[in-house]
Protein backbone atom coordinates (compact mmCIF):
# COMPACT_ATOMS: atom_id res chain seq x y z
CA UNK A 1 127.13 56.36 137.97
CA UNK A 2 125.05 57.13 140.62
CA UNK A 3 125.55 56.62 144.24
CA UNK A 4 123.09 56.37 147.23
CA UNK A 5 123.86 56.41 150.60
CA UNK A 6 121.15 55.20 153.32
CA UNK A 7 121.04 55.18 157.27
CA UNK A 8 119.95 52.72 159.18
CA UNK A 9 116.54 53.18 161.20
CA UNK A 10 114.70 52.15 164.53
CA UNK A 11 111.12 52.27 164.48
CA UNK A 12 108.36 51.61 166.87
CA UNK A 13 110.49 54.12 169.40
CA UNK A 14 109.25 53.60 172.35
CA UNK A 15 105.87 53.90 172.29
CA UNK A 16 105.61 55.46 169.13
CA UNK A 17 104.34 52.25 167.30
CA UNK A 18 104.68 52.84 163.34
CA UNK A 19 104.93 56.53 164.30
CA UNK A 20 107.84 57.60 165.59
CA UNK A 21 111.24 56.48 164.07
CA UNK A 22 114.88 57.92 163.83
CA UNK A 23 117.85 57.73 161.40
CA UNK A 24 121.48 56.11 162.80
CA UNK A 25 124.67 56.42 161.86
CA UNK A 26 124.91 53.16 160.17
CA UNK A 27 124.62 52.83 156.21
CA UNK A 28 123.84 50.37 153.16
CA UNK A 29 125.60 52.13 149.86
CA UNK A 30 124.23 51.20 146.18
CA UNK A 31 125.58 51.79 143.11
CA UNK A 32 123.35 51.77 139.60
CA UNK A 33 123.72 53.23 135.94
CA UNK A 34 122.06 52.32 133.19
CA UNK A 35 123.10 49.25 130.79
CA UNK A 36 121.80 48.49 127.18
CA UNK A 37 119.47 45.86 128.17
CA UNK A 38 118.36 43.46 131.33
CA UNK A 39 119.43 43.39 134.94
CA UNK A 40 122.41 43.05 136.80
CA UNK A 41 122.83 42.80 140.86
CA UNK A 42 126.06 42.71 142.09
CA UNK A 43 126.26 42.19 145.55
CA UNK A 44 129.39 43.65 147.02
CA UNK A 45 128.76 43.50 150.43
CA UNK A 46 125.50 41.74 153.02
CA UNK A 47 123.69 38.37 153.18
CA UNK A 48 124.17 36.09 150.42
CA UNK A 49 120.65 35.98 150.18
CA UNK A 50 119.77 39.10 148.93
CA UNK A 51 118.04 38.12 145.64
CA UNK A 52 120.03 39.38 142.40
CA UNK A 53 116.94 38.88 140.31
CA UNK A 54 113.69 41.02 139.55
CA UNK A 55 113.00 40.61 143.27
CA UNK A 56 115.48 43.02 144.71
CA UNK A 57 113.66 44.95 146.66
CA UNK A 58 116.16 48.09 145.89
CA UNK A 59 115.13 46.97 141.81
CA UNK A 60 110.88 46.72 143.03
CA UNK A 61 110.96 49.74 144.08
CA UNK A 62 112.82 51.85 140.77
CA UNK A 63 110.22 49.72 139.14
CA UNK A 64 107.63 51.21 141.15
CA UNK A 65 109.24 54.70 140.98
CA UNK A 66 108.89 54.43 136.77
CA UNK A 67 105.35 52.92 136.95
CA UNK A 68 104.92 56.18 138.85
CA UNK A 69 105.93 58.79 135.99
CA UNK A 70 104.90 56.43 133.36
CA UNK A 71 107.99 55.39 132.10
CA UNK A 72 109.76 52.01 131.26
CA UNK A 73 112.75 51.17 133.17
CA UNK A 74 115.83 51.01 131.72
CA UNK A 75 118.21 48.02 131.62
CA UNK A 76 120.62 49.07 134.62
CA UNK A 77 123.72 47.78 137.05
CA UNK A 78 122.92 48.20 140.48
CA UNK A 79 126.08 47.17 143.34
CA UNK A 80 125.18 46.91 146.83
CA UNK A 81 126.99 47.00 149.61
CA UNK A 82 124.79 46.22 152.83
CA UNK A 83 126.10 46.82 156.51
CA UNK A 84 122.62 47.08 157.34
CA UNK A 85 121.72 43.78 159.52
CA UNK A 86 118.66 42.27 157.96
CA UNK A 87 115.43 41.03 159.87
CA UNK A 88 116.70 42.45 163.10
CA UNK A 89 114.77 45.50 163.39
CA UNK A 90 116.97 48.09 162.10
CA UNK A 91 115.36 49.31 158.67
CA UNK A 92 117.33 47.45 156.07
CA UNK A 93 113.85 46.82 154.04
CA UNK A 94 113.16 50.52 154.16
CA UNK A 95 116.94 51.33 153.38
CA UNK A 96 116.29 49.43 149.90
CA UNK A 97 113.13 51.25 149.39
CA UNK A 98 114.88 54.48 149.88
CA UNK A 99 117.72 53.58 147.83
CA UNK A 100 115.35 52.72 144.66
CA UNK A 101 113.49 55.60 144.90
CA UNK A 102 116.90 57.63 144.79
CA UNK A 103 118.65 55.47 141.77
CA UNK A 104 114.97 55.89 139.99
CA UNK A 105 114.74 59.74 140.49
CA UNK A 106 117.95 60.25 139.62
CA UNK A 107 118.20 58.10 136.79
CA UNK A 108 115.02 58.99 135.18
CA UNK A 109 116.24 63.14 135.57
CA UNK A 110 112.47 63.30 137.53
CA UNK A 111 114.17 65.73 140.36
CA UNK A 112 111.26 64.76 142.60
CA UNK A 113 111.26 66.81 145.67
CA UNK A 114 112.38 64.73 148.85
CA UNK A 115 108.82 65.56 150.47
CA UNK A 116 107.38 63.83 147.30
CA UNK A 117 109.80 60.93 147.89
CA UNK A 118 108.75 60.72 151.43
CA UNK A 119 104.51 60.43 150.65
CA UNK A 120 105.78 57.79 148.35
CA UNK A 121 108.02 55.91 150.09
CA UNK A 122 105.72 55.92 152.97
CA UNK A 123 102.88 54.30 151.12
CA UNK A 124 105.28 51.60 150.18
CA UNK A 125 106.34 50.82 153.03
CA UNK A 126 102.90 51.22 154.82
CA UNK A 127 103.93 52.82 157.47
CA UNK A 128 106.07 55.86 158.05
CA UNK A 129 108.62 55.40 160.68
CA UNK A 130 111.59 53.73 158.80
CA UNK A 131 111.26 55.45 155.29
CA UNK A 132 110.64 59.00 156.61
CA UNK A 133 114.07 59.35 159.18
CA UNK A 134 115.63 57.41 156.44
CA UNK A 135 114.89 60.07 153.88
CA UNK A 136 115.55 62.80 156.18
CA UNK A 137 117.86 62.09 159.02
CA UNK A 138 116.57 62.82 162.54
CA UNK A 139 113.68 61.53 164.67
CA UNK A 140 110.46 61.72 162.47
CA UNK A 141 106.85 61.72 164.24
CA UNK A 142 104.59 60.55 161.82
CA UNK A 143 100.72 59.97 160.62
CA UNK A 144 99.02 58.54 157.79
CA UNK A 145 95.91 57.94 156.28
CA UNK A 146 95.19 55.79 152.29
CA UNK A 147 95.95 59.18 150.47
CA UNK A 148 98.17 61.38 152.83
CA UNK A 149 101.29 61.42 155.30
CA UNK A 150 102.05 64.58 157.89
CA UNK A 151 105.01 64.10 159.82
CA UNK A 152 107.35 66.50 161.65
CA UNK A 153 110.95 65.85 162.20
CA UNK A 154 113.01 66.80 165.18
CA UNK A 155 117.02 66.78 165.22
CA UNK A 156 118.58 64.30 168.07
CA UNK A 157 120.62 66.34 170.87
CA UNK A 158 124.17 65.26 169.95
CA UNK A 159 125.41 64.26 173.33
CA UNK A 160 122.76 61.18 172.95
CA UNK A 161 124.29 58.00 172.23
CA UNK A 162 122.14 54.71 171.15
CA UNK A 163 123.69 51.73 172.50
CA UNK A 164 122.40 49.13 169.51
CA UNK A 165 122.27 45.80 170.82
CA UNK A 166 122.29 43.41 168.06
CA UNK A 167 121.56 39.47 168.18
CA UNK A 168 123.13 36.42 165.98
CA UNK A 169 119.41 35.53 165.52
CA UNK A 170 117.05 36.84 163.18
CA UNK A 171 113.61 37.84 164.00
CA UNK A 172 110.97 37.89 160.65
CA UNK A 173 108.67 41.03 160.41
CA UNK A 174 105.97 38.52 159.76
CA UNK A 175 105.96 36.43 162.62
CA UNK A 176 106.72 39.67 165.03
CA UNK A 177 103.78 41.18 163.62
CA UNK A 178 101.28 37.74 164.33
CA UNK A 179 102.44 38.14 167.54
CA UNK A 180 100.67 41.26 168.42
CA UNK A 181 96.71 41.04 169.08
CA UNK A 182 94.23 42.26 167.17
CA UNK A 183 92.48 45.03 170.47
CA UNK A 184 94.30 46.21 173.21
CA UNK A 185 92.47 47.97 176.60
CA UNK A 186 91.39 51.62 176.75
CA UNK A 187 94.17 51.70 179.51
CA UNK A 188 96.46 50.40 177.67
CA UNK A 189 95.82 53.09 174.48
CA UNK A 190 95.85 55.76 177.27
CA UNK A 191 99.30 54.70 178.66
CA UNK A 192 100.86 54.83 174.95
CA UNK A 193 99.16 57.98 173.94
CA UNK A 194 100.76 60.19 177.55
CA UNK A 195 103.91 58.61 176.88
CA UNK A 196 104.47 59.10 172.91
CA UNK A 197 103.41 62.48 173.84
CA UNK A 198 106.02 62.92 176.10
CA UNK A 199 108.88 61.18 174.28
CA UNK A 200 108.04 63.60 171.40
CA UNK A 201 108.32 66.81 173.87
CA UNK A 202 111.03 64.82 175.61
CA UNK A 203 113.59 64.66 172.06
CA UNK A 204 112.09 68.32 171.14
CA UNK A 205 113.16 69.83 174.19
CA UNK A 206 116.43 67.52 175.06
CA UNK A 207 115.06 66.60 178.31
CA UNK A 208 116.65 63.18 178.78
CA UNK A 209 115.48 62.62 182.59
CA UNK A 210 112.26 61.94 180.84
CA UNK A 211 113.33 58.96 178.56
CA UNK A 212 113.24 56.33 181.22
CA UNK A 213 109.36 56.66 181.43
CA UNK A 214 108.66 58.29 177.72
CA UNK A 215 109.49 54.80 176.17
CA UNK A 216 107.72 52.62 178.10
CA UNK A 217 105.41 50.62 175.65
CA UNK A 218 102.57 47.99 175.92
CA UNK A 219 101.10 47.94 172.43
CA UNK A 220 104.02 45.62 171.11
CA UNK A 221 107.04 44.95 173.52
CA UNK A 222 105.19 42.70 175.96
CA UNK A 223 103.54 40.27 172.98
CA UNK A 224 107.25 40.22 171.40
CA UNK A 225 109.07 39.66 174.29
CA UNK A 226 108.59 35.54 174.53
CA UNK A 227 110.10 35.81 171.42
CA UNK A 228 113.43 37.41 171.81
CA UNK A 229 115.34 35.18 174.74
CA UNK A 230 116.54 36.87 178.13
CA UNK A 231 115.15 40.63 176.01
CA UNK A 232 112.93 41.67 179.99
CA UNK A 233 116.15 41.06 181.48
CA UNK A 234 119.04 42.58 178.89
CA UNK A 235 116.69 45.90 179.23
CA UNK A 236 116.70 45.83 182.84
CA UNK A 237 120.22 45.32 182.87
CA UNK A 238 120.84 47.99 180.58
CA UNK A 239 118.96 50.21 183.47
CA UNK A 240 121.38 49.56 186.15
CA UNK A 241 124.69 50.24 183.78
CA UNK A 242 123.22 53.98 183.22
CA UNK A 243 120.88 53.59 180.39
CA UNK A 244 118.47 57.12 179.93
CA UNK A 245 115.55 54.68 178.18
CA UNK A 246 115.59 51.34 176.45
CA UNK A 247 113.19 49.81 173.43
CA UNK A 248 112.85 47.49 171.52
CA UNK A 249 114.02 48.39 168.15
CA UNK A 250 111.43 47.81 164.57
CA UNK A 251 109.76 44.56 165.10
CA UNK A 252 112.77 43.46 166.60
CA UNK A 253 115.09 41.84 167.55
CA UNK A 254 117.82 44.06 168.32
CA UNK A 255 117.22 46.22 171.56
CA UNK A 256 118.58 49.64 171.92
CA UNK A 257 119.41 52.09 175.09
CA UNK A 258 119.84 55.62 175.01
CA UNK A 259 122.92 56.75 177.04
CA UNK A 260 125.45 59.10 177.98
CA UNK A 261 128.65 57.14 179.47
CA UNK A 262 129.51 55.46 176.36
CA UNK A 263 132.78 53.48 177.29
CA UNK A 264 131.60 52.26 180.63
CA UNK A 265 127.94 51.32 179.35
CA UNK A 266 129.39 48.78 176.48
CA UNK A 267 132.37 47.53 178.71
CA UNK A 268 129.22 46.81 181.53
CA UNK A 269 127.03 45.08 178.70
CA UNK A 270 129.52 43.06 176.67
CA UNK A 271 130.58 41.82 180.33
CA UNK A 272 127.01 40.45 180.88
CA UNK A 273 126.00 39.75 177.34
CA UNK A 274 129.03 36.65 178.15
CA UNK A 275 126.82 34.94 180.53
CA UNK A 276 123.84 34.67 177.54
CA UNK A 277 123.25 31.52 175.76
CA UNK A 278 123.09 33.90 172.31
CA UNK A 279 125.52 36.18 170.75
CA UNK A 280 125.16 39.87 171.14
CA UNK A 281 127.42 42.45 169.73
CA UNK A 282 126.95 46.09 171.26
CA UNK A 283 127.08 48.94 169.02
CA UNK A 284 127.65 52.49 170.28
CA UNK A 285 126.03 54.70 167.58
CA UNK A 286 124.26 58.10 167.17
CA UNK A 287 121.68 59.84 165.05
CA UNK A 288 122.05 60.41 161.87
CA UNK A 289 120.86 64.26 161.32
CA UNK A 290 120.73 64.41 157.71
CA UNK A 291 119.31 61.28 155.95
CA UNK A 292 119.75 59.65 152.37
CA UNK A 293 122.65 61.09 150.01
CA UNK A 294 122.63 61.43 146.18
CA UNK A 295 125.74 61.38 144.03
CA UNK A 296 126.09 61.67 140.46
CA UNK A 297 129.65 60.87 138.73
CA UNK A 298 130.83 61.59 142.16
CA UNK A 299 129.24 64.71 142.85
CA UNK A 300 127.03 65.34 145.72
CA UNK A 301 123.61 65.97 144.63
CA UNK A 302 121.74 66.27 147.75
């Protein structure tokens, strides 16, 4: 049996816009081995409407993985257990992706290196800022090009806490993404560029103080924000209860602020989330250092 167990991930940090992403301490777990013949999806744990067919995107992507090496995949069992939120901006697409790769790797015997797993799971996904911190753990920085992905990855000070603010509504990657226009000004470009810079330096270095300015954004947060309700003001909010920084998380809709007073900062923000028309559950969380782990028959491959 073989065991995979994936973090959650925000993307899009700040202004790091399918660049810069980081790992959490939240995880989907999935379970495969191999059967005589066909599929089976068990689905242990998550939405029922995770497909249990040749859709599964955790199955698409071992089918990928074995188109890769040539191989035909096996008839296999795979049991998921999701505590990943889907379509709310936290990774759970590239958490599947990862997963596959993982089951495929390890149930073909390929031993694929996890740099190799990264250039692969990157092109998947087509962009690297969810599959790379989920592989590895961390805050990733990240670049790619049709044949290529560089990336460095930069361990999150552990007295950072993420405050992950997570809606009862569901926000599609498809319509977040037709909501962003096609050019945006030179000024616009320059104001992203300073401030990714900075963020990056900011994490590398620990320098909080920075934060509140490093991840500002206006390449997507100001064309998403009509559709997340009361999202200009929750982020303000989350400014006057302590917060370091605050972003929108993925494609959204779950917003998350970087702070230091954990108890007071949720007490503060449940308190105010009570006077919203939506439901909003605040979850104190920090990064996940290491990424994805491997068992096989219980033992902890990497």
């Amino acid at each position: 049996m073989i065991k995979v167990k994936v973090p959650a991930t925000t993307a899009n940090m700040g202004p790091g816009f399918d660049s810069i992403g980081m790992a959490l301490q939240m995880y989907n777990i999935a379970y495969a081995e191999e059967i005589e013949e066909g599929l089976e999806i068990i689905i242990q744990e998550g939405s029922p409407d995770i497909p249990t067919d040749e859709t599964n995107l955790i199955y698409r992507s071992i089918c990928h993985f074995y188109k890769e090496i040539g191989k035909p995949v096996p008839g296999m069992r795979i049991i998921q257990q999701d505590h990943i939120p889907h379509t709310r901006g936290l990774g759970s697409s590239a958490a599947c992706i990862v997963a596959g790769l993982h089951i495929a790797n390890a149930m073909s015997h390929s031993f694929f290196s996890k740099e190799e797993l990264v250039q692969m799971a990157a092109q998947l996904e087509g962009h690297p800022d969810n599959t790379t911190p989920a592989l590895l753990g961390g805050m990733t920085i990240g670049a790619m090009n049709e044949e290529d992905m560089k990336y460095v990855k930069v361990k999150v000070a552990e007295n950072l806490h993420f405050a992950v603010m997570i809606p009862d509504f569901t926000l599609s990657t498809e319509k977040a993404r037709a909501a962003l226009p096609t050019h945006i000004p030179l000024k616009d470009g320059v104001f992203n560029a300073s401030r990714a810079a900075l963020l990056a330096a900011s994490m590398i270095t620990g320098d909080v103080e920075n934060l509140s300015m490093a991840m500002e954004d206006r390449f997507h947060e100001p064309y998403r924000e009509s559709l997340i309700p009361n999202m200009r003001e929750i982020l303000e909010h989350a400014k006057t209860c302590g917060a370091k920084g605050t972003f929108l998380s993925g494609a959204g809709p779950t917003l998350i602020a970087v702070v230091r007073n954990v108890v007071s900062f949720r007490k503060e923000m449940v308190e105010f989330f009570g006077g919203l028309e939506q439901d909003w559950q605040v979850q104190m969380l920090q990064a996940d250092q290491g990424g994805a782990k491997v068992w096989i028959d219980e033992e902890l491959k990497y």
